[in-house]
PDB file of N, CA and C in Angstrom:
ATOM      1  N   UNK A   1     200.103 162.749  74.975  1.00  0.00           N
ATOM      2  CA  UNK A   1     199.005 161.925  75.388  1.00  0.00           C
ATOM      3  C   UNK A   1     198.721 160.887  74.314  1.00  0.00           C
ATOM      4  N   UNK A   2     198.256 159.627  74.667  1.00  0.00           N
ATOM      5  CA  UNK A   2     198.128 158.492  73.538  1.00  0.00           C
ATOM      6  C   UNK A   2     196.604 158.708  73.432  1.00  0.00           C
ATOM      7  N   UNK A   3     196.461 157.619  72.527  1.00  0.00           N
ATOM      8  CA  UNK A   3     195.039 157.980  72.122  1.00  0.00           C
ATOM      9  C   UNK A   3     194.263 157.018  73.133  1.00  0.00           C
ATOM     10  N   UNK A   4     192.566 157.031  72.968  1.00  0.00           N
ATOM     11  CA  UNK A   4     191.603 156.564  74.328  1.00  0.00           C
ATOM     12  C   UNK A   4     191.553 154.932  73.329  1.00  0.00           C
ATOM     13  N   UNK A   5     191.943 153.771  74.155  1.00  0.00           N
ATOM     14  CA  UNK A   5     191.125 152.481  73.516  1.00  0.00           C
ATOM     15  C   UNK A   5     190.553 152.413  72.305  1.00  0.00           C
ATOM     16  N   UNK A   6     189.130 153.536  72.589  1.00  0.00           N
ATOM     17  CA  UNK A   6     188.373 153.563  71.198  1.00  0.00           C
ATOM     18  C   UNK A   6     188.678 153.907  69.883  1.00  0.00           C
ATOM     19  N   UNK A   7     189.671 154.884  70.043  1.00  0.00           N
ATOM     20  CA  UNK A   7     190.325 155.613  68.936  1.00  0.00           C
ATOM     21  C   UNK A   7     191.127 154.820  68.397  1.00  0.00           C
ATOM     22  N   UNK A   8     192.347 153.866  68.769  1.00  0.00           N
ATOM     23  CA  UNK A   8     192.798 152.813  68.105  1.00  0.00           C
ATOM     24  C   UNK A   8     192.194 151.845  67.845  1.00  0.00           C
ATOM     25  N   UNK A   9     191.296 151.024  68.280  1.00  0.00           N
ATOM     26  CA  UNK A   9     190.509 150.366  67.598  1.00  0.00           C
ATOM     27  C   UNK A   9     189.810 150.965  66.588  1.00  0.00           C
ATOM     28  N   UNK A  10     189.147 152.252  66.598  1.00  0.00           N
ATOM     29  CA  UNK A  10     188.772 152.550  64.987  1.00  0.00           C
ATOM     30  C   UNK A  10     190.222 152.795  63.952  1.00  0.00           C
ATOM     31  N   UNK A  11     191.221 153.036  64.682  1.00  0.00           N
ATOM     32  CA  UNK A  11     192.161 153.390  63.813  1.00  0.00           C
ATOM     33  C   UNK A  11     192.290 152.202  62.882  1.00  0.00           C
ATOM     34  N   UNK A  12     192.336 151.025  63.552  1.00  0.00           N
ATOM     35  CA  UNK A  12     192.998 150.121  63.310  1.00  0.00           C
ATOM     36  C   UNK A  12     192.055 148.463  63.151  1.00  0.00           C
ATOM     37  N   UNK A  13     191.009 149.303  63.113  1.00  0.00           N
ATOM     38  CA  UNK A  13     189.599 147.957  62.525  1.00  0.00           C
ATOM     39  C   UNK A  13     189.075 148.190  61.157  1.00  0.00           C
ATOM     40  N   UNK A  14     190.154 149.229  59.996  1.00  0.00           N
ATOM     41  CA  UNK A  14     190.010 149.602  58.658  1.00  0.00           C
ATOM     42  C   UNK A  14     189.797 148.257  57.767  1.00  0.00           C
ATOM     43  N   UNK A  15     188.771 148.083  56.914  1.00  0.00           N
ATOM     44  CA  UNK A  15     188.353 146.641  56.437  1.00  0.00           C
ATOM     45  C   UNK A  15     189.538 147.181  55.020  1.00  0.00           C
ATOM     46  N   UNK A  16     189.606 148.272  54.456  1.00  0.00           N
ATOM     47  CA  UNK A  16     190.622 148.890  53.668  1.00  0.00           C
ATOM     48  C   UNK A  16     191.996 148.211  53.344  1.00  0.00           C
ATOM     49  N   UNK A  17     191.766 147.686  51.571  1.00  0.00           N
ATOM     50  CA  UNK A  17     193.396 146.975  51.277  1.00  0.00           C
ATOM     51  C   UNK A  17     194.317 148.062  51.592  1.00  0.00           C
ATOM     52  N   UNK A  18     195.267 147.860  51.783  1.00  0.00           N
ATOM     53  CA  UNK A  18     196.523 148.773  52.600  1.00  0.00           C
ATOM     54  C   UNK A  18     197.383 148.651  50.678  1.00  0.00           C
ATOM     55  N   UNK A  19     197.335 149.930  50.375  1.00  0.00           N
ATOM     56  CA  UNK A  19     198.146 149.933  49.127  1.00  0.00           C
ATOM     57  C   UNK A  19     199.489 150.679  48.964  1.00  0.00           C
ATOM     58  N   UNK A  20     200.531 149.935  49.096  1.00  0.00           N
ATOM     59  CA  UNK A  20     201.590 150.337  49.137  1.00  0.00           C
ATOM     60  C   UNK A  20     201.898 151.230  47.658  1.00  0.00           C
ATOM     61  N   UNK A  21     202.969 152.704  47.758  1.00  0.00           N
ATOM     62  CA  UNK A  21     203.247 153.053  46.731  1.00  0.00           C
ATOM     63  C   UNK A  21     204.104 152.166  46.270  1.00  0.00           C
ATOM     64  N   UNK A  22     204.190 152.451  44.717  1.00  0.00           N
ATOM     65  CA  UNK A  22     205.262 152.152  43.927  1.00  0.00           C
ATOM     66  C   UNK A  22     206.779 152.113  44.382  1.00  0.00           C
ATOM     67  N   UNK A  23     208.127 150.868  43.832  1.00  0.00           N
ATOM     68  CA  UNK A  23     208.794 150.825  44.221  1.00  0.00           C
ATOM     69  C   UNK A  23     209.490 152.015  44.393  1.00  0.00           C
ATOM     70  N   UNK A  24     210.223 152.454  42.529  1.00  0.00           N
ATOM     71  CA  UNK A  24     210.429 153.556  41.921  1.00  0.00           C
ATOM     72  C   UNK A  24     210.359 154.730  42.897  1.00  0.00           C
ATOM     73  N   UNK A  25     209.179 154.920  43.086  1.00  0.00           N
ATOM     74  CA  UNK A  25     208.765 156.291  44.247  1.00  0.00           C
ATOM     75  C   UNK A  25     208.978 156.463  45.025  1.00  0.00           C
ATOM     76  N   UNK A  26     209.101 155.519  45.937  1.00  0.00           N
ATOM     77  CA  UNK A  26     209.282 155.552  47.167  1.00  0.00           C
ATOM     78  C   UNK A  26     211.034 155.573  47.634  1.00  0.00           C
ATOM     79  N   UNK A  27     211.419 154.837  46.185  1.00  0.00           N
ATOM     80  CA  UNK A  27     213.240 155.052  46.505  1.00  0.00           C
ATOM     81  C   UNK A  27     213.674 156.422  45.474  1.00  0.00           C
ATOM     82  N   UNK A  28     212.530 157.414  45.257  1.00  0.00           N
ATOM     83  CA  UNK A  28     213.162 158.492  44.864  1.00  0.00           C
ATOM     84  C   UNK A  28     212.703 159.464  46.135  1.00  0.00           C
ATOM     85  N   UNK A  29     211.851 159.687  46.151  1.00  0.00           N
ATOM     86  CA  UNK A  29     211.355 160.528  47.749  1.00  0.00           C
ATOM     87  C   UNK A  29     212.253 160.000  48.884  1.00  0.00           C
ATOM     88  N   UNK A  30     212.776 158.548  49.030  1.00  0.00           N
ATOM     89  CA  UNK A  30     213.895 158.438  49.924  1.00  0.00           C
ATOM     90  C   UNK A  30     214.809 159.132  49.649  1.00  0.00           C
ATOM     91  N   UNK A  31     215.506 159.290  48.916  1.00  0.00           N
ATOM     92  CA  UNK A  31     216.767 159.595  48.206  1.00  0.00           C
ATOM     93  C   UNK A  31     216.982 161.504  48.298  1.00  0.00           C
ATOM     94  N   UNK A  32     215.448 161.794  48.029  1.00  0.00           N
ATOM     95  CA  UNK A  32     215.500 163.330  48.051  1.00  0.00           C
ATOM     96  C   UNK A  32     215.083 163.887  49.846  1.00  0.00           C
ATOM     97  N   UNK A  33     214.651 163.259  50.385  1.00  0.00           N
ATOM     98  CA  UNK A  33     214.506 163.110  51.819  1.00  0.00           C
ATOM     99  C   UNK A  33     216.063 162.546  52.771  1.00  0.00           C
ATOM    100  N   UNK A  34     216.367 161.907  52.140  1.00  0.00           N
ATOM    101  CA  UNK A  34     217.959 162.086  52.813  1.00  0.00           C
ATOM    102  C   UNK A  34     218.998 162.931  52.599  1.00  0.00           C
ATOM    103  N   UNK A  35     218.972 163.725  51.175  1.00  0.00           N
ATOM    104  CA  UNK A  35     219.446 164.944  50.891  1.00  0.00           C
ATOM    105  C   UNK A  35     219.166 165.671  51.900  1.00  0.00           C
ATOM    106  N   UNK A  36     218.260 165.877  52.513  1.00  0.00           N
ATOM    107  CA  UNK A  36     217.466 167.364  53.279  1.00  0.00           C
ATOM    108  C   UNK A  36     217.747 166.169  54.529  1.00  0.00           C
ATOM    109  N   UNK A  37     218.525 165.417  55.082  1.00  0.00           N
ATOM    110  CA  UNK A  37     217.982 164.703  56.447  1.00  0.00           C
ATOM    111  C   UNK A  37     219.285 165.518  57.865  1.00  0.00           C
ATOM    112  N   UNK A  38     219.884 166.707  57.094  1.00  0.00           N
ATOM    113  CA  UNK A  38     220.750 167.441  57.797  1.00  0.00           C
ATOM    114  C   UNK A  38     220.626 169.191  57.766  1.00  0.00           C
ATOM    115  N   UNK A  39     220.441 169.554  58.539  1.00  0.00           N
ATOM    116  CA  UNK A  39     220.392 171.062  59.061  1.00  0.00           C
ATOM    117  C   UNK A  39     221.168 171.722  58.072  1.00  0.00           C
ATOM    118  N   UNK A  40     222.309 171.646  57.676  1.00  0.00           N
ATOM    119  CA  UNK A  40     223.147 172.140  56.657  1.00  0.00           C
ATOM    120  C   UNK A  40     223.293 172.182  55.313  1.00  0.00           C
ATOM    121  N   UNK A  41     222.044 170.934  55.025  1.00  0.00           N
ATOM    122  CA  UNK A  41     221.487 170.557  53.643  1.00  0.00           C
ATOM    123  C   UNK A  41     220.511 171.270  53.654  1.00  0.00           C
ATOM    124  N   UNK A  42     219.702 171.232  54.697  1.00  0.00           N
ATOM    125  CA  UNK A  42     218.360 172.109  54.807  1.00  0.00           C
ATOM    126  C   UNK A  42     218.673 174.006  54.216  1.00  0.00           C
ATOM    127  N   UNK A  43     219.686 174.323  55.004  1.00  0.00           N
ATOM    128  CA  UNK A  43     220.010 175.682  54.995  1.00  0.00           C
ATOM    129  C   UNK A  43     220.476 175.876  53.430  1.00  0.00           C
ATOM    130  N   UNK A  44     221.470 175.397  52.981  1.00  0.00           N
ATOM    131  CA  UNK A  44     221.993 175.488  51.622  1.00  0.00           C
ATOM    132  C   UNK A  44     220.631 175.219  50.654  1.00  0.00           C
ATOM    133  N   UNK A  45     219.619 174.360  50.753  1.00  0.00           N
ATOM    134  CA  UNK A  45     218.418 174.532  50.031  1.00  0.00           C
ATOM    135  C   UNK A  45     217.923 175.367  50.139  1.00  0.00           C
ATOM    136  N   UNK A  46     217.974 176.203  51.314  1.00  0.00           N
ATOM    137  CA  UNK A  46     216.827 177.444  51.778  1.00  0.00           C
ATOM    138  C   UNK A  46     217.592 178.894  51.194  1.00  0.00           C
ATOM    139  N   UNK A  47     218.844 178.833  50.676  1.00  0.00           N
ATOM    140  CA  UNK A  47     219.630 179.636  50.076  1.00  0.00           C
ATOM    141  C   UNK A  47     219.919 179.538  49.023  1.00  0.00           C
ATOM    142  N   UNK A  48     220.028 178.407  48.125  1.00  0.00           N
ATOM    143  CA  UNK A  48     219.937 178.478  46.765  1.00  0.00           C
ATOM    144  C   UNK A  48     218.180 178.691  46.810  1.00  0.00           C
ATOM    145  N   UNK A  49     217.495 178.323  47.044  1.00  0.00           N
ATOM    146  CA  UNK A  49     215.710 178.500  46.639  1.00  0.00           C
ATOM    147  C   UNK A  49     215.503 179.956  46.331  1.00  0.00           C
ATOM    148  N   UNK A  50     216.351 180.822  47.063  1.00  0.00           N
ATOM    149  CA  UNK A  50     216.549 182.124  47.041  1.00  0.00           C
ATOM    150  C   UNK A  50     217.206 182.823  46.075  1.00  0.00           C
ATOM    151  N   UNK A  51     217.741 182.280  45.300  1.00  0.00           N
ATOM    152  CA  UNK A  51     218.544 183.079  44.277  1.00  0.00           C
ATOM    153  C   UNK A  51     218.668 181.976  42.854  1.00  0.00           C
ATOM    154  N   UNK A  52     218.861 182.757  41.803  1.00  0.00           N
ATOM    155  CA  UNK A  52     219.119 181.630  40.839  1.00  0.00           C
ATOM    156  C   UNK A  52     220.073 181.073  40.653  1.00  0.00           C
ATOM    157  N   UNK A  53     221.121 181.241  40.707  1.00  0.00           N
ATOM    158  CA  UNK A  53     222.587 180.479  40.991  1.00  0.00           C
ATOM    159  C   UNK A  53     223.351 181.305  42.323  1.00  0.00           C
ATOM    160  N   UNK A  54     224.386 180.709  42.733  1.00  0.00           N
ATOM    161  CA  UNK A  54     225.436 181.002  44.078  1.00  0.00           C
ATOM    162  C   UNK A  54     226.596 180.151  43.577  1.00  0.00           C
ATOM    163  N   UNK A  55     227.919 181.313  43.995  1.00  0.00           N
ATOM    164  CA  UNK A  55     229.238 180.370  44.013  1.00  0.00           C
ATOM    165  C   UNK A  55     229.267 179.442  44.918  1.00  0.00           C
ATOM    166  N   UNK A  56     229.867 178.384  45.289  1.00  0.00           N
ATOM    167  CA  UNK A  56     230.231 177.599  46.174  1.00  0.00           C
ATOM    168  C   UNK A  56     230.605 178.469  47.359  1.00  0.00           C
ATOM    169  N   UNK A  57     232.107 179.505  46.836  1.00  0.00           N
ATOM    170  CA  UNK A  57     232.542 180.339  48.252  1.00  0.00           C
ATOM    171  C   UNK A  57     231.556 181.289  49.152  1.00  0.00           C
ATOM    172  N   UNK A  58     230.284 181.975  47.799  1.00  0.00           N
ATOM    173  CA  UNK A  58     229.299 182.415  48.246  1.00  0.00           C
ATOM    174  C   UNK A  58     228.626 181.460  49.615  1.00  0.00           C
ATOM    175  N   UNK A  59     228.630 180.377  49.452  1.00  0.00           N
ATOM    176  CA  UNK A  59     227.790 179.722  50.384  1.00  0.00           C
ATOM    177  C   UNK A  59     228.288 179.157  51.429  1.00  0.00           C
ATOM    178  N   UNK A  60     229.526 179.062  51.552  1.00  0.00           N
ATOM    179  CA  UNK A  60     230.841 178.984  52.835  1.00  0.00           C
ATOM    180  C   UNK A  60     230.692 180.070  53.178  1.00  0.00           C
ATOM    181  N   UNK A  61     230.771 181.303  52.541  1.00  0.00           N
ATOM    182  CA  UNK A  61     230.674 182.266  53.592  1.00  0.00           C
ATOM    183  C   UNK A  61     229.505 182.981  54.673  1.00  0.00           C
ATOM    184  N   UNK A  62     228.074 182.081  54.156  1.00  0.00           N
ATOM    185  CA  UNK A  62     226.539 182.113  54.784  1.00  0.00           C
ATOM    186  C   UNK A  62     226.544 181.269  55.607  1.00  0.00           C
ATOM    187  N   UNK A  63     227.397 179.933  55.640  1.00  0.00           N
ATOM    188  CA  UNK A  63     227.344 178.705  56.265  1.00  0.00           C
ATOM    189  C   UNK A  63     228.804 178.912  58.161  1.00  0.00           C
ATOM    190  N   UNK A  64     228.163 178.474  58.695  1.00  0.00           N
ATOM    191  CA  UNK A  64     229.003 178.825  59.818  1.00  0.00           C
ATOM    192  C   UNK A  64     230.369 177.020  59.869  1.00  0.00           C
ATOM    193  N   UNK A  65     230.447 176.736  58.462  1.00  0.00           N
ATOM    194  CA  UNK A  65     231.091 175.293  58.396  1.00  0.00           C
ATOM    195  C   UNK A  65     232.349 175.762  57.393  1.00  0.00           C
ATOM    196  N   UNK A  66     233.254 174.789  57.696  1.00  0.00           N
ATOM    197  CA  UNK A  66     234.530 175.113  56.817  1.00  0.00           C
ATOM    198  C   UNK A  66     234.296 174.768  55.388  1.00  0.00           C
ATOM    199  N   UNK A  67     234.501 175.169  54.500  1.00  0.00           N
ATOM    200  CA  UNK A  67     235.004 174.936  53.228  1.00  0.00           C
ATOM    201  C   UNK A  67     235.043 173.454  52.667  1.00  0.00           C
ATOM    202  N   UNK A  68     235.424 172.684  53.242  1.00  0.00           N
ATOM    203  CA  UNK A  68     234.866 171.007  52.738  1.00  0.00           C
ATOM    204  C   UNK A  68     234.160 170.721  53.104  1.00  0.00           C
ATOM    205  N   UNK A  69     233.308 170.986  54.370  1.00  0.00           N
ATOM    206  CA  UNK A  69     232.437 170.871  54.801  1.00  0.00           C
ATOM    207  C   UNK A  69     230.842 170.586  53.888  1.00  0.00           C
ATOM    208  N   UNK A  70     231.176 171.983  53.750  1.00  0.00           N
ATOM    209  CA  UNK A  70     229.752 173.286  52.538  1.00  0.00           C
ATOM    210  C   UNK A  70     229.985 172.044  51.453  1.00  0.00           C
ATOM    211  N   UNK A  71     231.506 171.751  50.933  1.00  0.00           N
ATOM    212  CA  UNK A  71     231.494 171.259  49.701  1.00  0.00           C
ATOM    213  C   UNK A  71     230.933 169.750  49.858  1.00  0.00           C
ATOM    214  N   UNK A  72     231.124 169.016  50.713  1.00  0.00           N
ATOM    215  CA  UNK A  72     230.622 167.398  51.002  1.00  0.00           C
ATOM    216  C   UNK A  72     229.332 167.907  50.897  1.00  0.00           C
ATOM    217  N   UNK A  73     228.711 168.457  51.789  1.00  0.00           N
ATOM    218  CA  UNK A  73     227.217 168.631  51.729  1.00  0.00           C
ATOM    219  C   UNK A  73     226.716 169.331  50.005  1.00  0.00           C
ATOM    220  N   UNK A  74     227.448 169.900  49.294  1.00  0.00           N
ATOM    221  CA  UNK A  74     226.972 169.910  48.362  1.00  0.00           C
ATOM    222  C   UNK A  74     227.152 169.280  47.358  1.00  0.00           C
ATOM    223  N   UNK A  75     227.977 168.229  47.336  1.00  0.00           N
ATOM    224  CA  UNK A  75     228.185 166.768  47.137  1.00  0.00           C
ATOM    225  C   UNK A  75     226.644 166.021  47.042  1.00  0.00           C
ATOM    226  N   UNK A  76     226.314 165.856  48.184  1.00  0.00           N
ATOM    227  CA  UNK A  76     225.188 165.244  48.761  1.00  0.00           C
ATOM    228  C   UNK A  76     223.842 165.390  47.384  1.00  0.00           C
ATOM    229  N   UNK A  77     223.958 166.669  47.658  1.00  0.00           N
ATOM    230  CA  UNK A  77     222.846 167.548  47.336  1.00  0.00           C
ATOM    231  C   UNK A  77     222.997 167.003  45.598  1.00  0.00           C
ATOM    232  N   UNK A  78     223.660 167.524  45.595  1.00  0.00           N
ATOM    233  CA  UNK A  78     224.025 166.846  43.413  1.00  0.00           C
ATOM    234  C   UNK A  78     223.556 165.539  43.161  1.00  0.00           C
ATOM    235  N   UNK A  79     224.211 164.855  43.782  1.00  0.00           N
ATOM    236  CA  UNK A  79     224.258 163.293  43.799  1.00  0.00           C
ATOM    237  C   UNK A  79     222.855 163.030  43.720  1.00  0.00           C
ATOM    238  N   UNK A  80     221.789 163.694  44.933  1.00  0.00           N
ATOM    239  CA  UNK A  80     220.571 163.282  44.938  1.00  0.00           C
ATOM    240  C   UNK A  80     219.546 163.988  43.975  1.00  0.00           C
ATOM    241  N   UNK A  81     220.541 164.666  43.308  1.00  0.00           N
ATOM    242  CA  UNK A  81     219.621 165.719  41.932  1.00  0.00           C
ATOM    243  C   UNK A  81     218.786 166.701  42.402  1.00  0.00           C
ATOM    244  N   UNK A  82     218.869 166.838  43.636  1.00  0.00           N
ATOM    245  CA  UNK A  82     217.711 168.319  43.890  1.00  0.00           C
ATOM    246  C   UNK A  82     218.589 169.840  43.856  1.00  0.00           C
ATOM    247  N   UNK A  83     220.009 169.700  44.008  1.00  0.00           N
ATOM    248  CA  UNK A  83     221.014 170.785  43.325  1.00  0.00           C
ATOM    249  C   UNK A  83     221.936 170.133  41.747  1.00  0.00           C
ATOM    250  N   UNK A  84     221.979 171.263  41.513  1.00  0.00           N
ATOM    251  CA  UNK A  84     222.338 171.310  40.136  1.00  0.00           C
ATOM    252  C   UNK A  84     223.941 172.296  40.298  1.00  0.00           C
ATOM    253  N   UNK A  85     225.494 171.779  39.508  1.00  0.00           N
ATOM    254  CA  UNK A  85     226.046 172.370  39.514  1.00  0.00           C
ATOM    255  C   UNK A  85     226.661 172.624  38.680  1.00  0.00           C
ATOM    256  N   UNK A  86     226.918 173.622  37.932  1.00  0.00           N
ATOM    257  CA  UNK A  86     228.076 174.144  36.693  1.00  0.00           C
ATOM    258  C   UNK A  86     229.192 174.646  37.105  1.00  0.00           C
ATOM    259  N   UNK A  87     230.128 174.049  36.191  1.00  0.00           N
ATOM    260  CA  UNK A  87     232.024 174.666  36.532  1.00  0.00           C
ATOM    261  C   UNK A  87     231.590 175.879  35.401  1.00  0.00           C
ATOM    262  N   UNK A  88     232.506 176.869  35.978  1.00  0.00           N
ATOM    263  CA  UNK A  88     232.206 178.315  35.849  1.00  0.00           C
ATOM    264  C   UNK A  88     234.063 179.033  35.474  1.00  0.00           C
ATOM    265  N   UNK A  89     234.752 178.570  34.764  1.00  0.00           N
ATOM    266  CA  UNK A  89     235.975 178.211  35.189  1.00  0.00           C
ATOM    267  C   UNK A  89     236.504 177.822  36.773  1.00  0.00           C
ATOM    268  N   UNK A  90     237.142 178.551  37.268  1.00  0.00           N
ATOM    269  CA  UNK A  90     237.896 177.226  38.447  1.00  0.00           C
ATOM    270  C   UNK A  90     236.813 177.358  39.959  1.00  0.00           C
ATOM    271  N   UNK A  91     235.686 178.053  39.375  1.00  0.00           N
ATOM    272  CA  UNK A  91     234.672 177.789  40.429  1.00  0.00           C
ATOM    273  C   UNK A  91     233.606 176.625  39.815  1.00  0.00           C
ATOM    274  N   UNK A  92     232.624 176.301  41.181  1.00  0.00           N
ATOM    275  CA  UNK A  92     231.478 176.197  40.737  1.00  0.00           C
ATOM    276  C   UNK A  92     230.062 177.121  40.870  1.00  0.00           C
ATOM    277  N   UNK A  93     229.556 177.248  40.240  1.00  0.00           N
ATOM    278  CA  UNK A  93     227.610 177.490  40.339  1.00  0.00           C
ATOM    279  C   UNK A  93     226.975 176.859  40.681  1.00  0.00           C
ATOM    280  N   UNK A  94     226.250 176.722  41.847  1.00  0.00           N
ATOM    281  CA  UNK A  94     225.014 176.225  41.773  1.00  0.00           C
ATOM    282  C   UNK A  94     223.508 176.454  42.335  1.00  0.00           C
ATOM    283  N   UNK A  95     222.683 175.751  41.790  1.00  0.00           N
ATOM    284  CA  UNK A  95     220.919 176.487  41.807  1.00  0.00           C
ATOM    285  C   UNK A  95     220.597 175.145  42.102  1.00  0.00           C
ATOM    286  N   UNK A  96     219.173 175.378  42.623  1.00  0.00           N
ATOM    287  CA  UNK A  96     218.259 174.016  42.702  1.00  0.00           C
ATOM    288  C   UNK A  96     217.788 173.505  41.685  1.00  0.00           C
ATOM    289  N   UNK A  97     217.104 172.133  41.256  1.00  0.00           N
ATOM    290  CA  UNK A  97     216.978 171.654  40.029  1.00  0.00           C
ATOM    291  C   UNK A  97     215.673 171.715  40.352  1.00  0.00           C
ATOM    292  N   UNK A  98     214.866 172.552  39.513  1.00  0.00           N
ATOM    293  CA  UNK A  98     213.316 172.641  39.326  1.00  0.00           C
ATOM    294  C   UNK A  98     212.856 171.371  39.478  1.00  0.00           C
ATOM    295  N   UNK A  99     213.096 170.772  38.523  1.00  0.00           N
ATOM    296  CA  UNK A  99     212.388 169.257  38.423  1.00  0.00           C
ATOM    297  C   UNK A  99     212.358 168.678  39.471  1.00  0.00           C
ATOM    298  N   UNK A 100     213.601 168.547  40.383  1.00  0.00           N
ATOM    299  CA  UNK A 100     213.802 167.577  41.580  1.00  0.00           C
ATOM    300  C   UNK A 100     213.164 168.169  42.612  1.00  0.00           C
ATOM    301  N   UNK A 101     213.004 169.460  42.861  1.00  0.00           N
ATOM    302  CA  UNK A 101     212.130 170.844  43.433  1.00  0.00           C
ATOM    303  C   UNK A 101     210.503 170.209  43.614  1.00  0.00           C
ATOM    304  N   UNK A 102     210.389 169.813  42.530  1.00  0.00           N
ATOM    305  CA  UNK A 102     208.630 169.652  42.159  1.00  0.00           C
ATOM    306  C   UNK A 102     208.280 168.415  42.807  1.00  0.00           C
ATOM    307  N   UNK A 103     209.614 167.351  42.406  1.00  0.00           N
ATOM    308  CA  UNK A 103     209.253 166.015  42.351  1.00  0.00           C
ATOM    309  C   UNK A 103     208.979 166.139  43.968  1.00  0.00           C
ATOM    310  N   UNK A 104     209.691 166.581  45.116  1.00  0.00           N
ATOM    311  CA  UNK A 104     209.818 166.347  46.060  1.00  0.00           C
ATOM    312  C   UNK A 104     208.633 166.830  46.751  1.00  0.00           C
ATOM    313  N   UNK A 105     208.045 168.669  46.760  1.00  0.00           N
ATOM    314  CA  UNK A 105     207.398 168.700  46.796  1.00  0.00           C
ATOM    315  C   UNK A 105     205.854 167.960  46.336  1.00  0.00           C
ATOM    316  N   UNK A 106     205.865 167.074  45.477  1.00  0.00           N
ATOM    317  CA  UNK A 106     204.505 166.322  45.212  1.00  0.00           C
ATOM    318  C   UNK A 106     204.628 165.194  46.287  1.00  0.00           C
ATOM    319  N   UNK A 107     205.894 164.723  46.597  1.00  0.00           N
ATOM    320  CA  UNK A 107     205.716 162.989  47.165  1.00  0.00           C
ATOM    321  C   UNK A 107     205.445 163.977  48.806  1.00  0.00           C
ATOM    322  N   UNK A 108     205.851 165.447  49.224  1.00  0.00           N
ATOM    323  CA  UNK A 108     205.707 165.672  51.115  1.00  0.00           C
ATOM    324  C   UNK A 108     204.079 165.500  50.531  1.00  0.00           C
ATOM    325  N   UNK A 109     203.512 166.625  49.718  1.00  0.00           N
ATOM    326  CA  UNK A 109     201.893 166.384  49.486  1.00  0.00           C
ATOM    327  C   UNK A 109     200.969 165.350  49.345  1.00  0.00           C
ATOM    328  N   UNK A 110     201.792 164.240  48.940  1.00  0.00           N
ATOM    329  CA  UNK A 110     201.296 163.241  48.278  1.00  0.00           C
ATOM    330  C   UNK A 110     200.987 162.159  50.275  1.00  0.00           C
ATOM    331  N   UNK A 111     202.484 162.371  50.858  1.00  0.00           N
ATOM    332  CA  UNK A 111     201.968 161.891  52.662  1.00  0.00           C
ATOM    333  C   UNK A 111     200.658 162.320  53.414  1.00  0.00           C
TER     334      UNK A 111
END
């Protein structure tokens, strides 16, 4: 259902300067929001959040996706700094990055 006449006109008769965030911010909350903009990014976050580190094969074998698959998406995930990964000899480790954890959570709170 849309809203009644009246309700958009108060929405939208705000005498209020419209203050855009910061550049900076807004292209890091993008950046960590397109990390998470896939079901499979989502899940691999919701499984490292869970443990303090996971092998890579560990997480191919939770994931119903092949093996490059898991690994592109955790590609993704690095790149945008909200996973973190260590070579472990001829594997990798990886955990979520606290920091990028926080940052993200403040900018959903901050909407």
């Amino acid at each position: 259902m849309g809203r009644s006449k009246a309700e958009a006109e108060k929405c939208c008769s705000s005498d209020e300067k419209l203050a855009l965030p910061d550049v900076a911010g807004a292209e890091d909350l993008a950046k960590l929001a397109w990390a998470l903009a896939h079901p499979a990014r989502v899940r691999i976050v919701r499984l490292l959040r869970n443990r303090t580190s996971c092998m890579c094969g560990e997480i191919v074998e939770e994931m119903p996706l092949a093996q490059s698959t898991v690994s592109q998406h955790l590609k993704i995930l690095k790149e945008t700094g909200l996973v973190q990964g260590e070579i472990d000899g001829p594997r990798v480790c990886y955990c979520i990055n606290p920091d990028a954890m926080a940052r993200l959570k403040k900018f959903i709170a901050d909407l």
